[in-house]
Every structure is written in structure tokens, then in C-alpha cells.
Protein backbone atom coordinates (compact mmCIF):
# COMPACT_ATOMS: atom_id res chain seq x y z
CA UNK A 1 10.22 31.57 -3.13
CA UNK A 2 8.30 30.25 -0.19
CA UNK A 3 7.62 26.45 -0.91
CA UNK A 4 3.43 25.72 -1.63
CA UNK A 5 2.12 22.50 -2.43
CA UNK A 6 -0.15 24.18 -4.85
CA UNK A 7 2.02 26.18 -6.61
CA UNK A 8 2.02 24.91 -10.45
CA UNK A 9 4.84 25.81 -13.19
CA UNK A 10 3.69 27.86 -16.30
CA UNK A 11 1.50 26.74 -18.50
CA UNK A 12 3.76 25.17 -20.48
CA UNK A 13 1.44 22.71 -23.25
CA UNK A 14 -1.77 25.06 -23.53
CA UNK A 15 -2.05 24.80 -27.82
CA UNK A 16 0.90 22.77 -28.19
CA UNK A 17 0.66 19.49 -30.42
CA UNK A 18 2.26 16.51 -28.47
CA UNK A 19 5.67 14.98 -29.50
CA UNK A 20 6.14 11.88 -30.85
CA UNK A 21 8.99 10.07 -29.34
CA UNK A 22 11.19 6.91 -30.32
CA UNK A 23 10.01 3.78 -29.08
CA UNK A 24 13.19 3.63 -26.80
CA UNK A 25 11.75 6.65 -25.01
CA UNK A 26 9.17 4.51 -22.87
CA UNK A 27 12.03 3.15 -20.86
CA UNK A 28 12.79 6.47 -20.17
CA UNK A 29 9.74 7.29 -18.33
CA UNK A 30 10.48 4.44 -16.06
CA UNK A 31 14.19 6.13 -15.53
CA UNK A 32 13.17 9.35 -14.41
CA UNK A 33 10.25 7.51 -12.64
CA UNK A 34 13.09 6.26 -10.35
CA UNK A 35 14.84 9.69 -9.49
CA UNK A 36 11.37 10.98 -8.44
CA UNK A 37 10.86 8.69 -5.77
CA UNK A 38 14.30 8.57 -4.62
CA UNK A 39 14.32 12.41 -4.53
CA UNK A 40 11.84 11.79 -1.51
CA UNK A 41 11.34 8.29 -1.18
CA UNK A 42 9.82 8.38 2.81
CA UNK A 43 6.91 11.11 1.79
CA UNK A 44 6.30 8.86 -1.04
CA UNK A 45 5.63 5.93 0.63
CA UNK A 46 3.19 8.00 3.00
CA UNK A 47 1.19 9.36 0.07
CA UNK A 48 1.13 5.33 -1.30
CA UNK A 49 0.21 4.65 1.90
CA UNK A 50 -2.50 7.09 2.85
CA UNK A 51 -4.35 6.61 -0.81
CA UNK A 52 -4.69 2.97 -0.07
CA UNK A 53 -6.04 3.82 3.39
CA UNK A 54 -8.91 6.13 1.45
CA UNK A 55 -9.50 4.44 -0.85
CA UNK A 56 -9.95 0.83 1.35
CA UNK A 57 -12.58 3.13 3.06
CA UNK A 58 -14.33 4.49 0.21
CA UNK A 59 -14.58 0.61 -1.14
CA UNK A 60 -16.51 -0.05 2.18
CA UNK A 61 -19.06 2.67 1.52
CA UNK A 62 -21.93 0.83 0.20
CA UNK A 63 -22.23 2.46 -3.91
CA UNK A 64 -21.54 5.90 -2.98
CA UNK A 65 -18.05 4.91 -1.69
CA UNK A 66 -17.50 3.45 -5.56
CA UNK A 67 -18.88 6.45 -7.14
CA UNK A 68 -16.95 8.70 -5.11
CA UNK A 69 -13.45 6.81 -5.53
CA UNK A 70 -14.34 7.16 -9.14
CA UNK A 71 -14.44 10.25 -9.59
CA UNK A 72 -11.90 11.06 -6.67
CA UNK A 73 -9.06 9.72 -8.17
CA UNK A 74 -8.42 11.67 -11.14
CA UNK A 75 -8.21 14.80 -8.25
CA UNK A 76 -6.00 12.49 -5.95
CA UNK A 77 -3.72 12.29 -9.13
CA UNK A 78 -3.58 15.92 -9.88
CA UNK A 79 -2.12 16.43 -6.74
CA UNK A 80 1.00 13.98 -7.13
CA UNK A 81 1.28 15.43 -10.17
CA UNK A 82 1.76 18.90 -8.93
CA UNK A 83 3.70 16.89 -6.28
CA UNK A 84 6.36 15.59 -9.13
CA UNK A 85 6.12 19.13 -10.56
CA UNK A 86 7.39 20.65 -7.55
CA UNK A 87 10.38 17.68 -7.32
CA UNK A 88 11.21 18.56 -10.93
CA UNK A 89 11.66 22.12 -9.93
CA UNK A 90 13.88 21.81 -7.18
CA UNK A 91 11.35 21.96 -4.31
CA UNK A 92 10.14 19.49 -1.84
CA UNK A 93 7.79 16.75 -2.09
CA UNK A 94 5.31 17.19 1.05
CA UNK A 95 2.81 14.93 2.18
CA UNK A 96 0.46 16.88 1.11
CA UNK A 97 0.39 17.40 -2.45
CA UNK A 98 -1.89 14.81 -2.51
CA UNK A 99 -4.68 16.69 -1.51
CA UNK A 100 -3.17 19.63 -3.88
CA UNK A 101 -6.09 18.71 -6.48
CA UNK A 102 -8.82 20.23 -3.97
CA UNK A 103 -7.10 23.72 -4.05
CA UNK A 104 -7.16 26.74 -6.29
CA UNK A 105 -10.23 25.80 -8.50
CA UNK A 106 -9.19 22.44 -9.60
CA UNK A 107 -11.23 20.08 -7.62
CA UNK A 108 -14.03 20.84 -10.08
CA UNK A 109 -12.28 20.32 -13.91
CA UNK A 110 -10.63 17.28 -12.30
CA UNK A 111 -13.87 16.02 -10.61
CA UNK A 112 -15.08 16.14 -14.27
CA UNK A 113 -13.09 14.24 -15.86
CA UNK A 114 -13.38 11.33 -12.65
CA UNK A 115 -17.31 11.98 -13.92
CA UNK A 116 -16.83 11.52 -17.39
CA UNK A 117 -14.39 8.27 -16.42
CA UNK A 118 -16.94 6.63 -14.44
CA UNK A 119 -20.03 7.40 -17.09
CA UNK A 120 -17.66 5.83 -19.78
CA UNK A 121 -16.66 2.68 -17.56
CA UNK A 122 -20.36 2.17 -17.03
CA UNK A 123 -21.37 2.24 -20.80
CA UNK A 124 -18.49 -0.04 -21.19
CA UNK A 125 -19.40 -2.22 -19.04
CA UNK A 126 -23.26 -1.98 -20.28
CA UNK A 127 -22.30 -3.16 -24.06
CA UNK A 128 -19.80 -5.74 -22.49
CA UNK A 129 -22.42 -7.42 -20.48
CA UNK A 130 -24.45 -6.84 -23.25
CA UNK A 131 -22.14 -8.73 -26.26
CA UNK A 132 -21.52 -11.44 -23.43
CA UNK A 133 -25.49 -12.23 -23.05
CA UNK A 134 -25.28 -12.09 -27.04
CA UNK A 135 -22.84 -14.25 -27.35
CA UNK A 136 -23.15 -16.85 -24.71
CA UNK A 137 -27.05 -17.21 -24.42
CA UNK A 138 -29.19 -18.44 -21.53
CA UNK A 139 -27.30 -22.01 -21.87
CA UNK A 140 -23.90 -20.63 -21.76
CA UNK A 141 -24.85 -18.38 -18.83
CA UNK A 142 -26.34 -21.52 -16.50
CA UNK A 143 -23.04 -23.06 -17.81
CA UNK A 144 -20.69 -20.52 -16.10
CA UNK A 145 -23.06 -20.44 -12.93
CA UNK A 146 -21.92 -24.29 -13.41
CA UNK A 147 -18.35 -24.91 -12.71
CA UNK A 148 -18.53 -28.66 -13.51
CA UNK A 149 -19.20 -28.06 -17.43
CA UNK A 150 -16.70 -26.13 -18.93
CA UNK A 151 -17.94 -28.01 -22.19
CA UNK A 152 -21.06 -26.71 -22.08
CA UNK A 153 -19.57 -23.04 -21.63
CA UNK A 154 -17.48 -23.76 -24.65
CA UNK A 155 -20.09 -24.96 -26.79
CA UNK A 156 -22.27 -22.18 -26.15
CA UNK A 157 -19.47 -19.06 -26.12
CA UNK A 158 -17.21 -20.68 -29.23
CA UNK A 159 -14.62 -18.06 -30.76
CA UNK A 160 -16.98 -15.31 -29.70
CA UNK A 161 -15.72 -15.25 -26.28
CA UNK A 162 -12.37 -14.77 -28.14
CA UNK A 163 -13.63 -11.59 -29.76
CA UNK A 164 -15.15 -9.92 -26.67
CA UNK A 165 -11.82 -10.69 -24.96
CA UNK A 166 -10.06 -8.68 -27.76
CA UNK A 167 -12.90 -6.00 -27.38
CA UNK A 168 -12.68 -5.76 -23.74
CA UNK A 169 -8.49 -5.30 -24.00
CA UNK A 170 -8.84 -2.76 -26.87
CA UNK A 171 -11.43 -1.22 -25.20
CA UNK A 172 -9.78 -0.90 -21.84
CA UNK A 173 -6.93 0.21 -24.19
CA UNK A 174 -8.50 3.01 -25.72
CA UNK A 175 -10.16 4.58 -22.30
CA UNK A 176 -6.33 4.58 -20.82
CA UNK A 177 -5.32 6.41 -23.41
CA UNK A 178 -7.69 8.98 -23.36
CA UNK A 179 -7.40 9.51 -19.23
CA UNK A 180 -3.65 8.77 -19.36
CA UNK A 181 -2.68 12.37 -19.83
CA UNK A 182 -5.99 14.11 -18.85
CA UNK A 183 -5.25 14.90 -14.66
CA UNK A 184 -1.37 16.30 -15.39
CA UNK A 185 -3.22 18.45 -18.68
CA UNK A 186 -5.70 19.62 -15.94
CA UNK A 187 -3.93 20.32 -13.17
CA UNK A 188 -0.43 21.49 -14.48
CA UNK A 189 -1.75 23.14 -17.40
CA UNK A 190 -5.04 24.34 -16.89
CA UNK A 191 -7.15 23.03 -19.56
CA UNK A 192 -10.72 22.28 -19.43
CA UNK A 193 -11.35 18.56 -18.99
CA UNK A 194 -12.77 17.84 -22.03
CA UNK A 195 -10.29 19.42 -24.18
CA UNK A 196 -7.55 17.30 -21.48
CA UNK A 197 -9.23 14.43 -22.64
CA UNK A 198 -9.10 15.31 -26.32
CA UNK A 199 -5.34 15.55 -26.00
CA UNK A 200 -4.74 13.00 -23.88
CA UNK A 201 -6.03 10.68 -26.40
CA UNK A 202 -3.74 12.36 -29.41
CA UNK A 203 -0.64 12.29 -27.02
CA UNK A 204 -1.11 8.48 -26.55
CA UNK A 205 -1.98 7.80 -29.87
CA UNK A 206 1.42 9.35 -31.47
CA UNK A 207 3.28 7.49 -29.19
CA UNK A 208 1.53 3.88 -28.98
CA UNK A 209 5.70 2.31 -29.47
CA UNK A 210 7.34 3.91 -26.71
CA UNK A 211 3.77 2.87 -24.07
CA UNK A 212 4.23 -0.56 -25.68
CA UNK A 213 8.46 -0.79 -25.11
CA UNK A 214 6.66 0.81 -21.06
CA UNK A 215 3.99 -1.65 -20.75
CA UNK A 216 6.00 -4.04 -20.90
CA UNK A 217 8.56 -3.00 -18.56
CA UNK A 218 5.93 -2.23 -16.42
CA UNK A 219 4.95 -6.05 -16.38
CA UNK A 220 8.42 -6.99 -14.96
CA UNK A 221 8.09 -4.58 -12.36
CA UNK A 222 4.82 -5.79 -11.34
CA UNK A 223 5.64 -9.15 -11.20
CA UNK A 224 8.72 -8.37 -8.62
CA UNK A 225 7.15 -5.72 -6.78
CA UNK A 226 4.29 -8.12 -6.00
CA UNK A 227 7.04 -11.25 -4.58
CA UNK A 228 7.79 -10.46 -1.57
CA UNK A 229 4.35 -9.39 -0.59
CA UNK A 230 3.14 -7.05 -2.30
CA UNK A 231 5.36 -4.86 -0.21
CA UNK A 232 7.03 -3.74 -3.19
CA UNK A 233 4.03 -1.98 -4.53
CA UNK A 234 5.36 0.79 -1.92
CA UNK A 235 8.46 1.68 -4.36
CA UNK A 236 6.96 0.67 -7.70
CA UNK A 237 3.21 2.85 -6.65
CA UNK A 238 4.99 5.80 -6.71
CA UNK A 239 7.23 5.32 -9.72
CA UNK A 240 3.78 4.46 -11.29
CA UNK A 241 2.85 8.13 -10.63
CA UNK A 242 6.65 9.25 -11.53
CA UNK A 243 6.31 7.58 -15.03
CA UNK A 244 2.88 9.23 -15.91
CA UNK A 245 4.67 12.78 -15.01
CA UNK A 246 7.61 11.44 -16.88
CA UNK A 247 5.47 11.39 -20.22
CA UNK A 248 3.68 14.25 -19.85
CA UNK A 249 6.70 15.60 -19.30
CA UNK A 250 8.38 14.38 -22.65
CA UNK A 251 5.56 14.79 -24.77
CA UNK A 252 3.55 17.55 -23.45
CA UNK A 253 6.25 19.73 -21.46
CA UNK A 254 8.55 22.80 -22.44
């Protein structure tokens, strides 16, 4: 079979409910995270490489550079996850799976969901800025603009700083674990980008142990990858995208 970095695997999760693993199972993801990128390690560090290199670009684009890493990056990561696809079926990783995500009618369902990402981030951010003006008031807000009176910020925020904080994590929570899932459901399975979403959510959900047991493996490997630095980012980046296969793979593949 001649070797395309857009061919997909069947549609292996259309209709299927996702499996709900042992808590153990998160350090899994991080295992097979690590044959992935040693299956190909150079061409990963190129694809690492050249997303940071668009995306430093698009950051320098005055608001439509933001917009359009927004919703960019849920197509960016459709292609590595054909890209892992391809390494899990015995064919090569090429440089140019990354792009895969613009070809054969996916550019628009995973477009949508970078759409529907960005419109969500914004309300977010809306009622966040929102409960902080609430909560802090005029005084507390000259207080932060102050950086001499930390009392003063105290006074005026008291515990409810406390309980945006908690909002803001579960929040941020909740989002990740609706997009988690959605670009591999999209571009490996072909569902519509709502109904990726949908199950995204319900994959994460049924499985909040073994993300929790990742998470926090995932901490570790931050913390190292970033010593000597940063330049470790280059090996754990592409596990990053390894792992997310990884689960999708567990609890969403055949």
C-alpha cells in the first residue's frame, strides 16, 4: 500500500460508548507516548519545531493572528493524530502529517471545533472578568494596579478570590475535557464536531482516575523537560501528542 499522510484507519469508534479504564491506565498513555516518538524521533522534533515556528508568527499578527491560532490548532492536531495513526499501523511518520488536517474535507469539521473552542474561551473569560469585578470592586481593582498594598487587595477580594480560583481550575477543567478527544474523533473517525465534542466530554468524564494518575505524571515531566532549557520540551511536545492518541486509542479505539 503506497504510504499517504492522509490516509486514516477505519472508522473504528463511530456509535461506540467509550471505555472506562483503571486508574493505572493513565500511566499507560505516557508509555506508549514514548514508543511513538522513538518510532521517529527526528520527524518529530521537526513537526515540534515547525508548530512553534507558526504559531510564534501567528502570535505576532495583531488579533487575527490569535483568532487564527485558535482555531488552527485543533486542525494542526488532527494531523499528528493521523500522523500517530499511521506509526501505529506500521507506516512512517512524515513531516508532513502535520498539515494532514487541511486534506480530504477535514479542514472544515476541525476548523469548527477550533471555532467553537475559541467562542467558549471567550465567554469564559467574559464571566471570569466578570465574577472578578464582582468580587474585588473598584477598591480591590486600584489595589492590584497597586503593587505596594497587597492588604488592600486582600481586604477587598477576601475568600472570594479563593472561589474564582476554584472556578477558573474547574472551569479550565471541564473545557479540556470536552476538546481532549474532539480533533482524533474528527479526524480519525469522522464525526461531526459537535457530536466529537459530545463524546469527548463522556470519554473524559468515565475516566477522570486514570487523567488524574496522567496529570500528574505529566507534572514531573514538565518540570524536567523545562531544566535544561526548555530544550526538553522537544521530546516531551511530542509525547504530549503521543499520549492524547494513546487515550483515544484505549478508550475510543477497536
Amino acid at each position: 500500500m503506497e504510504n499517504n499522510p492522509t490516509t486514516v484507519a477505519p472508522l473504528p469508534s463511530q456509535g461506540r460508548a467509550p471505555r472506562r479504564l483503571d486508574a493505572g491506565e493513565g500511566a499507560s498513555f505516557w508509555s506508549e507516548a514514548w514508543r511513538i516518538f522513538s518510532a521517529a524521533p527526528a520527524v518529530w522534533i521537526a513537526i515540534v519545531v515547525a508548530y512553534f515556528v507558526l504559531s510564534f508568527v501567528l502570535y505576532f499578527i495583531p488579533v487575527v493572528g490569535s483568532i487564527a491560532h485558535s482555531v488552527l490548532t485543533p486542525v494542526f492536531a488532527g494531523g499528528v493524530m493521523i500522523g500517530c495513526d499511521a506509526l501505529a499501523r506500521g507506516e512512517p511518520l512524515r513531516f508532513e502529517h502535520l498539515f494532514a488536517g487541511f486534506n480530504n474535507g477535514r479542514l472544515g469539521p476541525l476548523a469548527i471545533v477550533g471555532l467553537i473552542l475559541l467562542a467558549i474561551f471567550i465567554a469564559f473569560g467574559i464571566v471570569m472578568a466578570a465574577g472578578v469585578f464582582a468580587t474585588i470592586g473598584m477598591s480591590g481593582l486600584g489595589a492590584l494596579m497597586d503593587y505596594g498594598d497587597p492588604a488592600a487587595l486582600a481586604s477587598a477580594a477576601g475568600v472570594g478570590v479563593f472561589v474564582l480560583a476554584a472556578l477558573g481550575l474547574t472551569g479550565g477543567a471541564l473545557i479540556g475535557m470536552a476538546f481532549w478527544f474532539a480533533p482524533a474523533l474528527v479526524a480519525l473517525d469522522g464525526m461531526e464536531p459537535i457530536a466529537a465534542i459530545k463524546r469527548s466530554f463522556e470519554g473524559s468524564l468515565v475516566n477522570v482516575m486514570p487523567f488524574l494518575v496522567y496529570g500528574l505524571i505529566y507534572i514531573g515531566l514538565a518540570i524536567i523537560a523545562s531544566i535544561p532549557l526548555g530544550l526538553g520540551w522537544l521530546v516531551l511536545g511530542p509525547m504530549f501528542a503521543g499520549s492524547c492518541y494513546a487515550s483515544w486509542r484505549r478508550i475510543f479505539g477497536a
